[in-house]
PDB file of N, CA and C in Angstrom:
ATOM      1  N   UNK A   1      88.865 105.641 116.285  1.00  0.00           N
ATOM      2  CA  UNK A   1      89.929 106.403 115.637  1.00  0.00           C
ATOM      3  C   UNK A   1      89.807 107.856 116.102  1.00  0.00           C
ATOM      4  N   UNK A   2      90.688 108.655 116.664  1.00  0.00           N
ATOM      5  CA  UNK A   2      91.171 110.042 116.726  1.00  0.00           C
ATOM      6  C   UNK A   2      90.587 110.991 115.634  1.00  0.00           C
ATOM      7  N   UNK A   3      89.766 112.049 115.989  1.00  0.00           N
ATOM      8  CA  UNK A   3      89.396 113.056 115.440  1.00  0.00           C
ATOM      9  C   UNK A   3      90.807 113.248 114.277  1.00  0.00           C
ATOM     10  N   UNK A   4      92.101 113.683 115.383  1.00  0.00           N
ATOM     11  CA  UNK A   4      93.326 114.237 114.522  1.00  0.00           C
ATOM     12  C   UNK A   4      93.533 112.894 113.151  1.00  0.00           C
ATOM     13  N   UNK A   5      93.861 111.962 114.175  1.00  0.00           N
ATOM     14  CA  UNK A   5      93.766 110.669 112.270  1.00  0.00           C
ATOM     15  C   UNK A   5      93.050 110.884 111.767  1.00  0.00           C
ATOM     16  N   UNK A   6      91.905 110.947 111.695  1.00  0.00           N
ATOM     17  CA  UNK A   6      90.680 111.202 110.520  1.00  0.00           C
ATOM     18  C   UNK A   6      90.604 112.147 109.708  1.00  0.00           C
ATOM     19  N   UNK A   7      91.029 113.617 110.217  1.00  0.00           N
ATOM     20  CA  UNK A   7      91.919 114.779 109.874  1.00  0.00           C
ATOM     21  C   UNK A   7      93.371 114.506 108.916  1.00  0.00           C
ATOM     22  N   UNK A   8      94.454 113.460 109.352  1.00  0.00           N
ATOM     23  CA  UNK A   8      95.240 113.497 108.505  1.00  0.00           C
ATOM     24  C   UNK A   8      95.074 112.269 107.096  1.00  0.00           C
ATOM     25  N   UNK A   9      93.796 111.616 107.665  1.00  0.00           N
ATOM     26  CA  UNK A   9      93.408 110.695 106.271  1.00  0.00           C
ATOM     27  C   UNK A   9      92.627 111.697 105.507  1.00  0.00           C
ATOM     28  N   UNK A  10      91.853 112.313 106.058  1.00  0.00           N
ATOM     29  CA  UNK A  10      91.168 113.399 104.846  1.00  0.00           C
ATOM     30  C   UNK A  10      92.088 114.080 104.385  1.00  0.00           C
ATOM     31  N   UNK A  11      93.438 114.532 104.670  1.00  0.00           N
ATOM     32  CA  UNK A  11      94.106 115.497 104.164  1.00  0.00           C
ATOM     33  C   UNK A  11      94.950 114.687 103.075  1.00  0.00           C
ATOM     34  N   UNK A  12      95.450 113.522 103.322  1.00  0.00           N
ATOM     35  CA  UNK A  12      95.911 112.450 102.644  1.00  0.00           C
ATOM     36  C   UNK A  12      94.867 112.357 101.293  1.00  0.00           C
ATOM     37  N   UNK A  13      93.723 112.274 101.417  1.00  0.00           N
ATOM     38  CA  UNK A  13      92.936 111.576 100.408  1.00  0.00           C
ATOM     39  C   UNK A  13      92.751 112.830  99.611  1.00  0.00           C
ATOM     40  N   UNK A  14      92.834 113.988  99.799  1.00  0.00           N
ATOM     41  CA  UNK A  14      92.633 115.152  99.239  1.00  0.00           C
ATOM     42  C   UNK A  14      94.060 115.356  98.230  1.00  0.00           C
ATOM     43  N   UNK A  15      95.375 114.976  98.557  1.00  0.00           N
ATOM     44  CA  UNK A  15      96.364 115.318  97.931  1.00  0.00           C
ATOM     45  C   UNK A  15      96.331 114.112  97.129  1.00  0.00           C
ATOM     46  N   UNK A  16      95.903 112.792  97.369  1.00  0.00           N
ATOM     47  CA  UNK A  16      96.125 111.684  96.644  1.00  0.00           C
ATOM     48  C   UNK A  16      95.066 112.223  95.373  1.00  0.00           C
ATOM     49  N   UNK A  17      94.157 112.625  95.388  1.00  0.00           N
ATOM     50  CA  UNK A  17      92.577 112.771  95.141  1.00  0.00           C
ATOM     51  C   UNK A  17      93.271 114.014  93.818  1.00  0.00           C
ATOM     52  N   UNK A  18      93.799 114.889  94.132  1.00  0.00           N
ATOM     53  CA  UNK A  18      94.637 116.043  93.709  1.00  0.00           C
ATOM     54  C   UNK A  18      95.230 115.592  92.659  1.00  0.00           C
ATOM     55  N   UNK A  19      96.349 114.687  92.747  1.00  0.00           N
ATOM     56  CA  UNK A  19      97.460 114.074  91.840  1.00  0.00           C
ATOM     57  C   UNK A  19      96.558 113.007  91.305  1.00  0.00           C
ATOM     58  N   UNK A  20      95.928 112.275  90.935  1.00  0.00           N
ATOM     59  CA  UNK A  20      95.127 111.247  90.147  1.00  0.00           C
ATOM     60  C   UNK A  20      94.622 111.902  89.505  1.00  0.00           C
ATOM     61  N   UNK A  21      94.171 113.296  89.434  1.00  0.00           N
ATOM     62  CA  UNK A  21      92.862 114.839  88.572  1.00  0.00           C
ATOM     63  C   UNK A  21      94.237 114.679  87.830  1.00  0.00           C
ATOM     64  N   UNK A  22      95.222 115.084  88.198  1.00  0.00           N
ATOM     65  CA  UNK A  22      96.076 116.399  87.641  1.00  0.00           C
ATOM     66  C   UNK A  22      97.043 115.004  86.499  1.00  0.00           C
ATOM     67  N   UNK A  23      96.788 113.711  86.941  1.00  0.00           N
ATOM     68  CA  UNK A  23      97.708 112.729  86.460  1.00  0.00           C
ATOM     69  C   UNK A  23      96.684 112.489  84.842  1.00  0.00           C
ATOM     70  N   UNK A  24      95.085 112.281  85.309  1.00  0.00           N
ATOM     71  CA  UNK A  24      93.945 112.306  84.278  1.00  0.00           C
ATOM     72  C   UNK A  24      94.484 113.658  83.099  1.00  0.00           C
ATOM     73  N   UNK A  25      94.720 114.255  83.877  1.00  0.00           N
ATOM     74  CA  UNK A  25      94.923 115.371  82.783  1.00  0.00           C
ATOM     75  C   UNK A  25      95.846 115.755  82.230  1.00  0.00           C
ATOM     76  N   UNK A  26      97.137 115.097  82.581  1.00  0.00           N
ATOM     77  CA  UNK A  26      97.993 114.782  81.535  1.00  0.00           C
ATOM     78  C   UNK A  26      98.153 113.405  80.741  1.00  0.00           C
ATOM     79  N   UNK A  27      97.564 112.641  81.374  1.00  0.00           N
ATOM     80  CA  UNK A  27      97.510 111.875  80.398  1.00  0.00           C
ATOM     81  C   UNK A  27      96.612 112.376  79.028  1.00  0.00           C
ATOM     82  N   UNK A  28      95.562 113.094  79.448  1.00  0.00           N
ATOM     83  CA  UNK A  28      94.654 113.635  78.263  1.00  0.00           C
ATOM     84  C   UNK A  28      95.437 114.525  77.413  1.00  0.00           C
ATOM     85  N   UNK A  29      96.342 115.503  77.635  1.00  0.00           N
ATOM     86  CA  UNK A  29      97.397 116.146  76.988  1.00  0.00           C
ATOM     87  C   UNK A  29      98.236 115.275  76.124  1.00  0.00           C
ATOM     88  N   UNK A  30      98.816 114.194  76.745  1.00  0.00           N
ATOM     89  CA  UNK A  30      99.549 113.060  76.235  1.00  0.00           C
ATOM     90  C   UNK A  30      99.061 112.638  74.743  1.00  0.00           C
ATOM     91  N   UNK A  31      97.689 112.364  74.818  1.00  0.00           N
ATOM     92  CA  UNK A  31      97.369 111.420  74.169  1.00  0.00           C
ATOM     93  C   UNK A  31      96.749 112.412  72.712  1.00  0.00           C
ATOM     94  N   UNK A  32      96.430 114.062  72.863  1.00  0.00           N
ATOM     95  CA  UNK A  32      96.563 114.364  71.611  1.00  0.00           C
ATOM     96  C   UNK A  32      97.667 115.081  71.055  1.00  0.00           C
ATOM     97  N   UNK A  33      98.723 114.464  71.489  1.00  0.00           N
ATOM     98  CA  UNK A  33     100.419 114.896  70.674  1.00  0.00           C
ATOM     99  C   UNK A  33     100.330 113.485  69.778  1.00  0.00           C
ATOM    100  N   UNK A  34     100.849 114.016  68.370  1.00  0.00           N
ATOM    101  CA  UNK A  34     100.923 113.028  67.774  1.00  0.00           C
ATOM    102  C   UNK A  34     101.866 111.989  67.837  1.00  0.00           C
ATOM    103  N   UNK A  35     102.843 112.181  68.705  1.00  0.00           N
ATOM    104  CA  UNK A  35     103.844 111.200  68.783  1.00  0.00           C
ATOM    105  C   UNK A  35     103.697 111.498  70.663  1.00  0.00           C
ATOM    106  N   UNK A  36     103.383 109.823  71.036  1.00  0.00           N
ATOM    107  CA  UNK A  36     103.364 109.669  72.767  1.00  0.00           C
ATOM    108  C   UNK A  36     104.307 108.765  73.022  1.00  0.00           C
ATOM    109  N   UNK A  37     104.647 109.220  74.261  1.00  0.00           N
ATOM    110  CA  UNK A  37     106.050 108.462  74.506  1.00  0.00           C
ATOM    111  C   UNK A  37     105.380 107.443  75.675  1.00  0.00           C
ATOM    112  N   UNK A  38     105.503 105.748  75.213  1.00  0.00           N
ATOM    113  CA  UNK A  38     104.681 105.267  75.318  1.00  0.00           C
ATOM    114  C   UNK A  38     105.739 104.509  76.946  1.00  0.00           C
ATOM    115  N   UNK A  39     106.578 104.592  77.130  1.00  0.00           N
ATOM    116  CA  UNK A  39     107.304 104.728  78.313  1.00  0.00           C
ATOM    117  C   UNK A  39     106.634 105.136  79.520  1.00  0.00           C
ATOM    118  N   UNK A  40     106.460 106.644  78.934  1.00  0.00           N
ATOM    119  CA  UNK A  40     106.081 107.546  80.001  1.00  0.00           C
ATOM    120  C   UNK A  40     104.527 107.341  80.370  1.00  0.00           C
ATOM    121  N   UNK A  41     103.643 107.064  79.287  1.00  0.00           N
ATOM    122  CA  UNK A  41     102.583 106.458  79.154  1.00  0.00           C
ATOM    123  C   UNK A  41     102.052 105.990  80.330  1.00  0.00           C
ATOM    124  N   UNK A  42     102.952 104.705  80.204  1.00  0.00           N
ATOM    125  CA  UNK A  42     102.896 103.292  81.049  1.00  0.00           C
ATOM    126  C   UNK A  42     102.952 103.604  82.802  1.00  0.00           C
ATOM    127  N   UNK A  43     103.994 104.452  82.871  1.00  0.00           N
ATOM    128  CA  UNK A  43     104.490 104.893  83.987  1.00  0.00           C
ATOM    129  C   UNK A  43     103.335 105.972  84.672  1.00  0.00           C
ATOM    130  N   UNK A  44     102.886 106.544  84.514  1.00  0.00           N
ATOM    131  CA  UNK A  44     101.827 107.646  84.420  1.00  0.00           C
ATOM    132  C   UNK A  44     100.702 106.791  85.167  1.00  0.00           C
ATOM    133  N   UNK A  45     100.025 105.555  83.540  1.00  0.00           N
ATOM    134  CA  UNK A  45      98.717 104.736  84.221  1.00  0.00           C
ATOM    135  C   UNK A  45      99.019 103.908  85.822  1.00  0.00           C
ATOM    136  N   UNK A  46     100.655 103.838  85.555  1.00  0.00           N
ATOM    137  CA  UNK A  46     101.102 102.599  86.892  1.00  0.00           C
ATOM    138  C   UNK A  46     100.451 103.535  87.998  1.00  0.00           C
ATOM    139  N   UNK A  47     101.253 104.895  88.258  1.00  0.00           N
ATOM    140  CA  UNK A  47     100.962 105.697  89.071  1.00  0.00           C
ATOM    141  C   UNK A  47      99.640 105.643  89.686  1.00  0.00           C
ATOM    142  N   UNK A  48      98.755 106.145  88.986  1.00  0.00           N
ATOM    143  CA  UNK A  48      97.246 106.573  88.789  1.00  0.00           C
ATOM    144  C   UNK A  48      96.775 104.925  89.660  1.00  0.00           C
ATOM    145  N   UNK A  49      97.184 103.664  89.146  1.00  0.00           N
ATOM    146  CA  UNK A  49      96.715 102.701  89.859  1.00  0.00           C
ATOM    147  C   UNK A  49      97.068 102.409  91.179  1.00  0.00           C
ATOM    148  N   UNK A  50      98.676 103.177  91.171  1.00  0.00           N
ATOM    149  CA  UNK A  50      98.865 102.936  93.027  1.00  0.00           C
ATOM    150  C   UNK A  50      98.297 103.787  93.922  1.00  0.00           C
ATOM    151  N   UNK A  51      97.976 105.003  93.085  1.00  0.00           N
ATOM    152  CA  UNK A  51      97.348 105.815  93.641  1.00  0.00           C
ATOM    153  C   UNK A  51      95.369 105.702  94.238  1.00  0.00           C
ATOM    154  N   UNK A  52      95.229 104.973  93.070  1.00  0.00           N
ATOM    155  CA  UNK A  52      93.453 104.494  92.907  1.00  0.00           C
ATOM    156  C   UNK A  52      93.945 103.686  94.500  1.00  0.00           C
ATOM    157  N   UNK A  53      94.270 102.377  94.579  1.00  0.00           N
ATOM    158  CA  UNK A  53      94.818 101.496  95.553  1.00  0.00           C
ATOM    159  C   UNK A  53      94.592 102.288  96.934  1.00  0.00           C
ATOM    160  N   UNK A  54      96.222 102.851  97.259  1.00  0.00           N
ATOM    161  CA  UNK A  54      96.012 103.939  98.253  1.00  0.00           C
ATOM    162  C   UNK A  54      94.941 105.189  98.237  1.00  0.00           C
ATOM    163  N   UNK A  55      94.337 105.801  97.755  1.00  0.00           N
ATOM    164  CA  UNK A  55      92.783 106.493  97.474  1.00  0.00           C
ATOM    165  C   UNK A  55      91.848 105.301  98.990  1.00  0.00           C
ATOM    166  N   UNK A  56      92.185 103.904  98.018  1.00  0.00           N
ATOM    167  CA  UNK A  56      90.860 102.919  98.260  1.00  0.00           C
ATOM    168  C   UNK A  56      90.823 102.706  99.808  1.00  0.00           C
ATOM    169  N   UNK A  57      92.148 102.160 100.307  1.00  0.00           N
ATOM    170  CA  UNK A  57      92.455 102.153 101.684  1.00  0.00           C
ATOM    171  C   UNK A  57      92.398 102.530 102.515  1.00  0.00           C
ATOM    172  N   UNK A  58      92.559 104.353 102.430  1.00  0.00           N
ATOM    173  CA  UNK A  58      92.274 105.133 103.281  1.00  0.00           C
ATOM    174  C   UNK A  58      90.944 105.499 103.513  1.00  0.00           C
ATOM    175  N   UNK A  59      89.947 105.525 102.698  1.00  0.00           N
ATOM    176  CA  UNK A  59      88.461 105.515 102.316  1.00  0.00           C
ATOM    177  C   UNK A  59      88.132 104.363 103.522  1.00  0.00           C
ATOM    178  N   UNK A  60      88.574 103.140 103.387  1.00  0.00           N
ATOM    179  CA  UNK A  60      87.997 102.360 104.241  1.00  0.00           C
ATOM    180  C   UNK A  60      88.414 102.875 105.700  1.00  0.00           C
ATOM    181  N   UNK A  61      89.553 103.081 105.871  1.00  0.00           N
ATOM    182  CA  UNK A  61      89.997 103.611 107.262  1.00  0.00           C
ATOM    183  C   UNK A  61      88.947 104.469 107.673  1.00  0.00           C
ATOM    184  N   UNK A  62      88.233 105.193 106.852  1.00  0.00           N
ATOM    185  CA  UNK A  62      87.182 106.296 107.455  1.00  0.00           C
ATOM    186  C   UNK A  62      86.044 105.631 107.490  1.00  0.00           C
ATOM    187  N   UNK A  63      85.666 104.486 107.182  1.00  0.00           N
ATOM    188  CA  UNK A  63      84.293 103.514 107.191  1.00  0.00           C
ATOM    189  C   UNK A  63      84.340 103.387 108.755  1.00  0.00           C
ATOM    190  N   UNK A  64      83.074 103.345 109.820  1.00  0.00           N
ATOM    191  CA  UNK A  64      83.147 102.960 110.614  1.00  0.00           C
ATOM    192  C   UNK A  64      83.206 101.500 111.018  1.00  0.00           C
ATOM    193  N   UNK A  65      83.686 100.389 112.118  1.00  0.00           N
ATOM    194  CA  UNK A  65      83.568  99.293 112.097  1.00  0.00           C
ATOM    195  C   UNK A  65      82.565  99.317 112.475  1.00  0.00           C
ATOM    196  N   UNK A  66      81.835  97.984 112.143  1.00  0.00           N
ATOM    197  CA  UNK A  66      80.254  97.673 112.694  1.00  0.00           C
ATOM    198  C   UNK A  66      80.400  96.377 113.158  1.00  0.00           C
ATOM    199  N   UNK A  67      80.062  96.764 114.756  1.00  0.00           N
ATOM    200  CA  UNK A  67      79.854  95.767 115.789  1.00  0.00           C
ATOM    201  C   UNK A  67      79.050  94.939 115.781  1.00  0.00           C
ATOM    202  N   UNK A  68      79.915  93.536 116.112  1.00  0.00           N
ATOM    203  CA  UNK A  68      78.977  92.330 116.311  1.00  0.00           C
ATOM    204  C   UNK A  68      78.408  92.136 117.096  1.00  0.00           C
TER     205      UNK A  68
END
């Protein structure tokens, strides 16, 4: 893999990495209002999991392969 790809997966995993913090922390806001809008809730955790997902993928892209 290209120095430059490895460069735009780290930059990738840094903004993904970014928005999953910033998603944690509204959900933590969320959850001490006494009335949560359990919609938005839902939509929020979905996020955070496609995001965990894509996080996971690109992580491996930076694993080296190991030759047989």
């Amino acid at each position: 893999m290209l120095d430059m790809d490895k460069n735009k997966i780290r930059e990738r995993l840094h903004d993904l990495t970014l928005e999953h913090k910033d998603l944690d922390d509204a959900l933590i806001l969320m959850k001490e209002k006494p009335f949560v809008d359990e919609l938005q809730l839902k939509r929020i955790k979905k996020r955070k999991l496609k995001l965990k997902d894509e996080i996971q993928i690109l992580e491996s892209k930076l694993i080296p392969d190991i030759e047989a």
